[in-house]
Protein backbone atom coordinates (compact mmCIF):
# COMPACT_ATOMS: atom_id res chain seq x y z
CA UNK A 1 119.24 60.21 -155.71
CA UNK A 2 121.40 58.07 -153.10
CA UNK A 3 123.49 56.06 -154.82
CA UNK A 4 123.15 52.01 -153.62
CA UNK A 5 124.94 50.33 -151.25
CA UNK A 6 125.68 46.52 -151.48
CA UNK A 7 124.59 44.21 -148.65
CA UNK A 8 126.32 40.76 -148.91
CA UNK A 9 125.38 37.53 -146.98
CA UNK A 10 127.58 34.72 -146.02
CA UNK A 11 124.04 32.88 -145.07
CA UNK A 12 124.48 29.65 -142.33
CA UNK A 13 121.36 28.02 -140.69
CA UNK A 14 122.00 29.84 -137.44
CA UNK A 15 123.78 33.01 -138.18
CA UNK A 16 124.74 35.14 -141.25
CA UNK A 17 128.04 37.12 -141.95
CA UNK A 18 126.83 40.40 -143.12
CA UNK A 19 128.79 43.21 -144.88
CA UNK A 20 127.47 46.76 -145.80
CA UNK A 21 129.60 48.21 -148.44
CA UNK A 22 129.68 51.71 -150.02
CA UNK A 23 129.05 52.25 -153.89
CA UNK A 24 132.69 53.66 -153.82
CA UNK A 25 133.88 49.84 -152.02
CA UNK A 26 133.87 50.74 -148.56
CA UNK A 27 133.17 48.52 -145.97
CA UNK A 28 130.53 50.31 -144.10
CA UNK A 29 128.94 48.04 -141.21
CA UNK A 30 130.03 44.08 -140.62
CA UNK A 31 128.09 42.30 -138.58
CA UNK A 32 126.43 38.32 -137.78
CA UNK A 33 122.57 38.44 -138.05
CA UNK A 34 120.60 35.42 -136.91
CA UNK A 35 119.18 33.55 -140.13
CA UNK A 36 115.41 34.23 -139.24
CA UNK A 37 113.28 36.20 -141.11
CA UNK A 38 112.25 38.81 -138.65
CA UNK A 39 115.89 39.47 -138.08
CA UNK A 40 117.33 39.84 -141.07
CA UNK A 41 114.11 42.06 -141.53
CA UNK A 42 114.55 44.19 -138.59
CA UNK A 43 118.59 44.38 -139.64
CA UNK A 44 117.97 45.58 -143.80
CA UNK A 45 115.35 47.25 -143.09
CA UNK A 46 117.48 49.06 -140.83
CA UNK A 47 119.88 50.42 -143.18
CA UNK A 48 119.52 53.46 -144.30
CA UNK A 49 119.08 54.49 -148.46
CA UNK A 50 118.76 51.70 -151.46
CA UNK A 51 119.91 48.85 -151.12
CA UNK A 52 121.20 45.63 -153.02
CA UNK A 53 121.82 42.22 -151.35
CA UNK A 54 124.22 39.77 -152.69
CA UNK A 55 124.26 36.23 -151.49
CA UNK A 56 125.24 32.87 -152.59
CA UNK A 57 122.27 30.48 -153.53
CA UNK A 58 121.53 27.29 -151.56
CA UNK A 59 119.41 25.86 -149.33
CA UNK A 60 118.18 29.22 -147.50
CA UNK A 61 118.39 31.53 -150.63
CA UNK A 62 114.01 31.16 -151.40
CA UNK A 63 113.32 32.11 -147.24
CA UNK A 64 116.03 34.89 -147.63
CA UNK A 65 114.35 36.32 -150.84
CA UNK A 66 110.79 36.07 -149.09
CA UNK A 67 111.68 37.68 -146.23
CA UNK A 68 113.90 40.83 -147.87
CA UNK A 69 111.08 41.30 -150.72
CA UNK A 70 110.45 45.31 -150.41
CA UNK A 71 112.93 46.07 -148.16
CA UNK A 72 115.70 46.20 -150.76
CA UNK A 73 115.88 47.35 -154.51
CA UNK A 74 117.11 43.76 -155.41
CA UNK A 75 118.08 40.16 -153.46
CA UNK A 76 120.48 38.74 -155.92
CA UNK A 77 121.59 35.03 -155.29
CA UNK A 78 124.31 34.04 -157.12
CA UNK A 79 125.71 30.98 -158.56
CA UNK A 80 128.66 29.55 -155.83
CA UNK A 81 130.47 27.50 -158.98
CA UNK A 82 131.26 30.14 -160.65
CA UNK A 83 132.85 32.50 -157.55
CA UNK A 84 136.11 30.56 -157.90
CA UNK A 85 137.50 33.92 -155.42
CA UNK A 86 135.41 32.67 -152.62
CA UNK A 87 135.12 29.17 -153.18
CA UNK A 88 139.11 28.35 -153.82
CA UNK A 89 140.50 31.36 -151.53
CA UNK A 90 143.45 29.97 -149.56
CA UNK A 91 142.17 31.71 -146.36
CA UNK A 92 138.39 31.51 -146.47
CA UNK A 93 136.45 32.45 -143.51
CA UNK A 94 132.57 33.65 -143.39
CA UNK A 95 133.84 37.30 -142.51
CA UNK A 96 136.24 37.05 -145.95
CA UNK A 97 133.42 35.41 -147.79
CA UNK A 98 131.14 38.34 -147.62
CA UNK A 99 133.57 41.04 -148.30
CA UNK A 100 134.81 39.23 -151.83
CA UNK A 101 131.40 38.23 -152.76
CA UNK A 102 130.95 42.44 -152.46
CA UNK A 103 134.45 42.55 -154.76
CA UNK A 104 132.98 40.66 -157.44
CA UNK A 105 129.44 42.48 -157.30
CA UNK A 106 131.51 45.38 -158.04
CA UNK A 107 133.24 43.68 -160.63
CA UNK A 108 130.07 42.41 -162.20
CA UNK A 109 131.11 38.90 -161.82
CA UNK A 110 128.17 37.59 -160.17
CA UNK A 111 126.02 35.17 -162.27
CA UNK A 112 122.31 35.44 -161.27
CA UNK A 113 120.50 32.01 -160.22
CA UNK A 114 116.74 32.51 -160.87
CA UNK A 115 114.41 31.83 -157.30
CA UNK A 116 111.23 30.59 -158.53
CA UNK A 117 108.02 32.02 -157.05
CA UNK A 118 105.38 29.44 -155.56
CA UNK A 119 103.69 27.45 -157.03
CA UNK A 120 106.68 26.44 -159.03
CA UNK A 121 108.87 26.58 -156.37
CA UNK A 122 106.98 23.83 -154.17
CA UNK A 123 106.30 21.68 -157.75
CA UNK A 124 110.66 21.87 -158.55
CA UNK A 125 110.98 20.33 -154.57
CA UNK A 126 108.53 17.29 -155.39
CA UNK A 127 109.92 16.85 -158.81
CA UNK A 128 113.35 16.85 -157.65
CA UNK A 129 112.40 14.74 -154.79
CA UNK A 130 110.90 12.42 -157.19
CA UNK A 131 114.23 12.40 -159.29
CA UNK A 132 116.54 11.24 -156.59
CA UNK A 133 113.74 8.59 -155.79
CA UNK A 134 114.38 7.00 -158.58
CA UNK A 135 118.21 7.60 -158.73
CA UNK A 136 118.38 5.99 -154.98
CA UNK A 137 115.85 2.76 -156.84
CA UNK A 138 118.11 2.15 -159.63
CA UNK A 139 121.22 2.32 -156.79
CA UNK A 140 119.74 -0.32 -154.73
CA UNK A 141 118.82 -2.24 -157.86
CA UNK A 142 122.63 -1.75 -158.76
CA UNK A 143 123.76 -2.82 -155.51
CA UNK A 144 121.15 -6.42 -155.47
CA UNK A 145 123.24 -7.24 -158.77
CA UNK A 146 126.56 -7.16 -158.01
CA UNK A 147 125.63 -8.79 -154.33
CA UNK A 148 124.92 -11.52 -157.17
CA UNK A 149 127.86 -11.32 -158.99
CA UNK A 150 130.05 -11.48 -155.83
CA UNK A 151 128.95 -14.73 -155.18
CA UNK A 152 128.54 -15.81 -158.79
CA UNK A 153 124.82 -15.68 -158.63
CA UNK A 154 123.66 -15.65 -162.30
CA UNK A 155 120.96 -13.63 -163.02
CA UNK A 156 118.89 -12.51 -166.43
CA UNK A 157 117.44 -9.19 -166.88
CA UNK A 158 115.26 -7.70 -164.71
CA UNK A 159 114.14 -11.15 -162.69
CA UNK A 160 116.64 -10.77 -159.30
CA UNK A 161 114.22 -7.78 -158.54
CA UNK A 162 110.83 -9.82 -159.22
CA UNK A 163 109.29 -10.97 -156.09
CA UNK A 164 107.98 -14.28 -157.63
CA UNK A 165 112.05 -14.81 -158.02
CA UNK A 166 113.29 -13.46 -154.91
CA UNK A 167 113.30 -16.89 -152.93
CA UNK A 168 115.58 -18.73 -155.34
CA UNK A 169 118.47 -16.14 -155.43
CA UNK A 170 118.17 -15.95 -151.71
CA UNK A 171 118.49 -19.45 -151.28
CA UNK A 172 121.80 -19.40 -153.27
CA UNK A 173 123.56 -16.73 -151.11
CA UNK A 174 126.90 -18.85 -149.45
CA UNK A 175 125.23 -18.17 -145.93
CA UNK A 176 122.55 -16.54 -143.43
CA UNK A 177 124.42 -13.26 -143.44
CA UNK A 178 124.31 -12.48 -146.98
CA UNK A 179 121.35 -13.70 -147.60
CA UNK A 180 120.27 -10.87 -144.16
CA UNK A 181 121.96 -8.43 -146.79
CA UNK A 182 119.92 -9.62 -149.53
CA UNK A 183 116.76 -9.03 -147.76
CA UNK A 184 117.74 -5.70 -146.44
CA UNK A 185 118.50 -4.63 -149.93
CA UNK A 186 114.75 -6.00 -151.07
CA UNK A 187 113.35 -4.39 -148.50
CA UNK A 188 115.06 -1.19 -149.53
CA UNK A 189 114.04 -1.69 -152.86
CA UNK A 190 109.78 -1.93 -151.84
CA UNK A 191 110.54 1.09 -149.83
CA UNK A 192 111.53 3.02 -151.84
CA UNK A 193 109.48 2.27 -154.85
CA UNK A 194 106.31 2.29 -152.69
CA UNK A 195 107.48 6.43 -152.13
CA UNK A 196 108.12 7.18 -154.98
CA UNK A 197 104.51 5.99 -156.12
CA UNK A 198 103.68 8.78 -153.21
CA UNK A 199 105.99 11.50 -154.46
CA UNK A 200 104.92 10.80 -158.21
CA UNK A 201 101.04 10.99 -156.99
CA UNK A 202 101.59 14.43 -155.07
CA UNK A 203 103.97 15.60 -158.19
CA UNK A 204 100.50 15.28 -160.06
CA UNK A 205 98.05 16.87 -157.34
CA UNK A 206 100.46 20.18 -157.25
CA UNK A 207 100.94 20.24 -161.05
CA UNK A 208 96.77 20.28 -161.58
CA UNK A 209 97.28 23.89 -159.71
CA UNK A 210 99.75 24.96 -162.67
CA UNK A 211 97.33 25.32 -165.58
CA UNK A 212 99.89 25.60 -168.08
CA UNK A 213 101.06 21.78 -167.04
CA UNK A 214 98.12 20.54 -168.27
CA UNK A 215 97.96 22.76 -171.82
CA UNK A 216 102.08 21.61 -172.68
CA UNK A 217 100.75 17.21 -172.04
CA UNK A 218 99.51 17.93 -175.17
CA UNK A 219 102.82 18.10 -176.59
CA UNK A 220 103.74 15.15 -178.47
CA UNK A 221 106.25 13.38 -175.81
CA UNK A 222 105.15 15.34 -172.89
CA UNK A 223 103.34 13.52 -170.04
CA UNK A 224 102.48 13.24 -166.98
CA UNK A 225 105.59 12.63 -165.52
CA UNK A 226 107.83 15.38 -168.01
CA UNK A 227 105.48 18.26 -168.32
CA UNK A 228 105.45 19.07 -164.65
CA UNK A 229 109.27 18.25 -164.67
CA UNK A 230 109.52 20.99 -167.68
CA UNK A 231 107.57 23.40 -165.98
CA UNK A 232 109.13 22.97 -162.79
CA UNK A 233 112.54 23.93 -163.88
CA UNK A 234 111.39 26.47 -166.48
CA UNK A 235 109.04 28.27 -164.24
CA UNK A 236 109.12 31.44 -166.26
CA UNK A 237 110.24 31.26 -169.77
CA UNK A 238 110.16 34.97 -170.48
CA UNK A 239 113.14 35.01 -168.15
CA UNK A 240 115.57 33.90 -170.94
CA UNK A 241 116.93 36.73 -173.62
CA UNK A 242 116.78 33.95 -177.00
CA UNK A 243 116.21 30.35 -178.00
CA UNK A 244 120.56 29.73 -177.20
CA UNK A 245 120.48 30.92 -173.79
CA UNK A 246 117.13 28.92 -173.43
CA UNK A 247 118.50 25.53 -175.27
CA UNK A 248 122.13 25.95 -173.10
CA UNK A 249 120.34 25.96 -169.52
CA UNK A 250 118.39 22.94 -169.77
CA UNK A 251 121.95 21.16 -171.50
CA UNK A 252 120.98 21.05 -174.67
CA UNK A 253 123.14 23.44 -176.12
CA UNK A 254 126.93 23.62 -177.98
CA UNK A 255 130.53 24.44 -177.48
CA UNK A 256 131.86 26.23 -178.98
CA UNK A 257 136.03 26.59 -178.82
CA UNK A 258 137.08 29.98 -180.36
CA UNK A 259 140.66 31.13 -180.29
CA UNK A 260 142.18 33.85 -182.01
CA UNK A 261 139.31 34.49 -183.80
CA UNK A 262 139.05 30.99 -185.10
CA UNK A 263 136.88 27.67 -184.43
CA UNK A 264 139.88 25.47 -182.69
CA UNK A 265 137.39 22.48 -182.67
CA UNK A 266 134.30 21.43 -184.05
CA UNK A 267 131.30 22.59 -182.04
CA UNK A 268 130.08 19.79 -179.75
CA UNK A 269 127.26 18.69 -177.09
CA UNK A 270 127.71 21.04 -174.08
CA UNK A 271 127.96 19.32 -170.46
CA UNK A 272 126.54 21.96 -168.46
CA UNK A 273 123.24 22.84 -167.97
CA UNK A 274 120.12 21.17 -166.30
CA UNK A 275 120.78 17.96 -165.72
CA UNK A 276 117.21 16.86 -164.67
CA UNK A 277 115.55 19.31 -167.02
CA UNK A 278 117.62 17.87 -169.72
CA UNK A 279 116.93 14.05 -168.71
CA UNK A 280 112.93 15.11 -168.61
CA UNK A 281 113.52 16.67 -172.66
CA UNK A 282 115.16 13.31 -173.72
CA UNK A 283 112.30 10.96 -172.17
CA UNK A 284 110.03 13.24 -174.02
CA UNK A 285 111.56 12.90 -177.32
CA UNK A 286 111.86 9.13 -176.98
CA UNK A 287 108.16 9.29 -176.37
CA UNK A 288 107.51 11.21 -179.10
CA UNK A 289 109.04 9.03 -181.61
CA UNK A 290 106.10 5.82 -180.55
CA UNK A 291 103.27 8.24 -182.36
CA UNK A 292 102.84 9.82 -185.88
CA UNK A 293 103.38 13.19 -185.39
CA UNK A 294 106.14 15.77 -186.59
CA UNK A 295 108.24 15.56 -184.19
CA UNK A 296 108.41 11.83 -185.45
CA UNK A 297 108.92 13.09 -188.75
CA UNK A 298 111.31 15.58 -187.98
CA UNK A 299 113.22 12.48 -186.26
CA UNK A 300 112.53 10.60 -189.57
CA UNK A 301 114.09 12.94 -191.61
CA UNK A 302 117.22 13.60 -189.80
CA UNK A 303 118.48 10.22 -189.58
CA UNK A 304 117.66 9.97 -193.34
CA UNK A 305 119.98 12.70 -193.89
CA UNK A 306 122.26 11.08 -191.92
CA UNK A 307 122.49 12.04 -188.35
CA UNK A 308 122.96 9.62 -185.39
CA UNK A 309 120.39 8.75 -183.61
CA UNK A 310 121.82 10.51 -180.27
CA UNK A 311 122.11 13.79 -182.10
CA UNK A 312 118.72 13.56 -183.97
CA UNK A 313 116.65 12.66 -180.52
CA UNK A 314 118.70 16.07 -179.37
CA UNK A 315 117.37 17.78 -181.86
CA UNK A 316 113.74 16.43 -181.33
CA UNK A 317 114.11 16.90 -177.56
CA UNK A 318 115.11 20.93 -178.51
CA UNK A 319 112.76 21.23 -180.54
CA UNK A 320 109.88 20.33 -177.92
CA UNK A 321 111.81 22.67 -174.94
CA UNK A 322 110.91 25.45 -178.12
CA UNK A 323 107.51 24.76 -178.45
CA UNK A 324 106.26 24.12 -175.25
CA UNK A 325 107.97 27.06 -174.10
CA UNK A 326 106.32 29.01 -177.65
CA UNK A 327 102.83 27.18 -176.39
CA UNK A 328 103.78 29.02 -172.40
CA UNK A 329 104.36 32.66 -173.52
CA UNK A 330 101.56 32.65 -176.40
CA UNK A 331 98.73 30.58 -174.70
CA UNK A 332 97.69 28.55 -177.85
CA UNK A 333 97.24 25.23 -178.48
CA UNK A 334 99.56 22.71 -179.23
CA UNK A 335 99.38 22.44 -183.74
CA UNK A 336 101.21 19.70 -185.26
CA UNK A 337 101.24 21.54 -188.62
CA UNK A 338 103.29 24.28 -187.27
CA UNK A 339 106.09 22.04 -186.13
CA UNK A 340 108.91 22.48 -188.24
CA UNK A 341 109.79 19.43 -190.28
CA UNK A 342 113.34 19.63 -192.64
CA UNK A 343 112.50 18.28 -196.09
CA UNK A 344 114.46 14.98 -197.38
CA UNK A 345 116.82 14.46 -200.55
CA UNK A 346 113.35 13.18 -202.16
CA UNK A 347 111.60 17.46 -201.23
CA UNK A 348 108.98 14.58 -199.27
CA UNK A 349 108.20 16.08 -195.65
């Protein structure tokens, strides 16, 4: 058999840096490529034996792995954070780039990034599209209140948004031009909300193609707004090895600090991880907690054995990531019974 040579990509939207290297760490062939599909096609294909391309993921990484699918033995994109010899080289340059992304393929310091397949790929756009929606609402919502403050407009809750309000705080701006500002930032504000009634509409439409989406709403907690979120960044739970390396991508899990064989520190909430995935886990235990269900109880119990409330909603929002991802993989129905509920001081579930 031929051994495999490495193909690695510096990809750009016009052109690609391209380096063919040699199982033994030769550089073979370097070359640009035009970022199209029928050229980097007609280039791979073009290259004699197995292959394996290496590139970093972003923007172009899901056309890339479309248009290479069968051409090479694998299309690896990796993640750029943690290719500190690329990323913080002194003297970086596209041609540079793709020989030491080669030097740590060989090294086996490439961490994989998963590239959904449609239709999850096309639901994780809208959802995420849907997420900064609502980041960019709650900015311009940010940005009408302290316009308030500045001027030492006082204001109560959510009533400088209201439009049965709007008139009175505009009519105690100091002048014409800030109160222009103030109405620019309204306007904003209707925009915006009026898309993200869109995106959250064709979030729905996509997810009704996804039957599993509508199986996990019947997760305690899960709705019509977290399910497809949960799905969408999920996409195939088979893909992860155990319930850790499941819990730590969507930020849920610990760290640990070990050192010389020892725990230096007591084993806290990690900070990596999904950050949107995560958000999407901790609306959906919140929710759970306004029925009577065991994920309620499980809550119950916790805090009666005395756990905070921010560490016994983590625990609830874990515990759903387990089950609907249990629920994926087996294709059963949600039970409530077979939700794991710890036992109090009292034995009482």
């Amino acid at each position: 058999m031929q051994a495999m040579k490495t193909v690695t990509l510096d990809a750009h939207t016009e052109r690609s840096q391209m380096a063919v290297i040699s199982p033994e760490g030769e550089i073979l062939i370097e070359l640009q490529v035009e970022t199209t599909p029928e050229e980097l096609r007609r280039v791979v294909s073009g290259i004699p034996g197995p292959k394996r391309v290496v590139l970093e993921n972003g923007p172009l990484s899901a056309m890339i792995h479309d248009a290479l699918d069968g051409l090479a033995e694998q299309v690896v994109s990796c993640d750029p954070t943690r290719n500190a010899l690329v990323s913080r080289s002194d003297s970086s340059n596209d041609r540079l780039d793709a020989r030491r992304l080669g030097i740590l393929d060989r090294a086996g310091a490439t961490h994989e990034v998963y590239v959904p397949p449609e239709p999850y790929r096309t639901l994780r756009s809208l959802v995420h599209y849907d997420h900064m929606l609502a980041r960019t609402v709650t900015r311009t919502k940010n940005q009408l209140k302290a316009l308030c403050r500045r001027y030492g407009v006082r204001y109560r809750g959510a009533g400088v948004y209201r439009k049965a309000g709007r008139k009175e705080f505009l009519e105690k701006m100091p002048n014409a031009h800030v109160r222009w500002q103030m109405r620019s930032l309204y306007r904003q504000l209707d925009g915006f909300r009026l898309e993200r009634i869109q995106a959250q509409r064709m979030v729905s439409k996509h997810a009704r193609k996804i039957e599993v989406v509508k199986k996990l709403k019947k997760v305690p907690g899960l709705g019509p707004r977290t399910a497809p979120a949960l799905v969408a960044w999920i996409a195939d739970p088979s893909r992860f090895r155990n319930e850790s390396g499941l819990s730590s991508y969507a930020g849920l899990g610990l760290k640990n600090d070990i050192s010389n064989w020892k725990v230096t520190k007591r084993a806290r909430a990690s900070k990596r991880g999904n950050r949107e995935l995560k958000r999407a886990l901790f609306l959906s235990a919140r929710g759970a907690l306004n029925g009577t269900n065991a994920l309620r109880a499980r809550y119950d119990a916790r805090m009666a054995a005395g756990w905070e409330d921010r560490k016994a909603i983590r625990d609830v929002a874990r515990t759903i990531l387990f089950v609907a991802c249990a629920i994926w993989r087996s294709g059963k129905e949600y039970d409530d019974a077979k939700v794991g509920v710890p036992k109090t001081e009292d034995g009482a579930r």
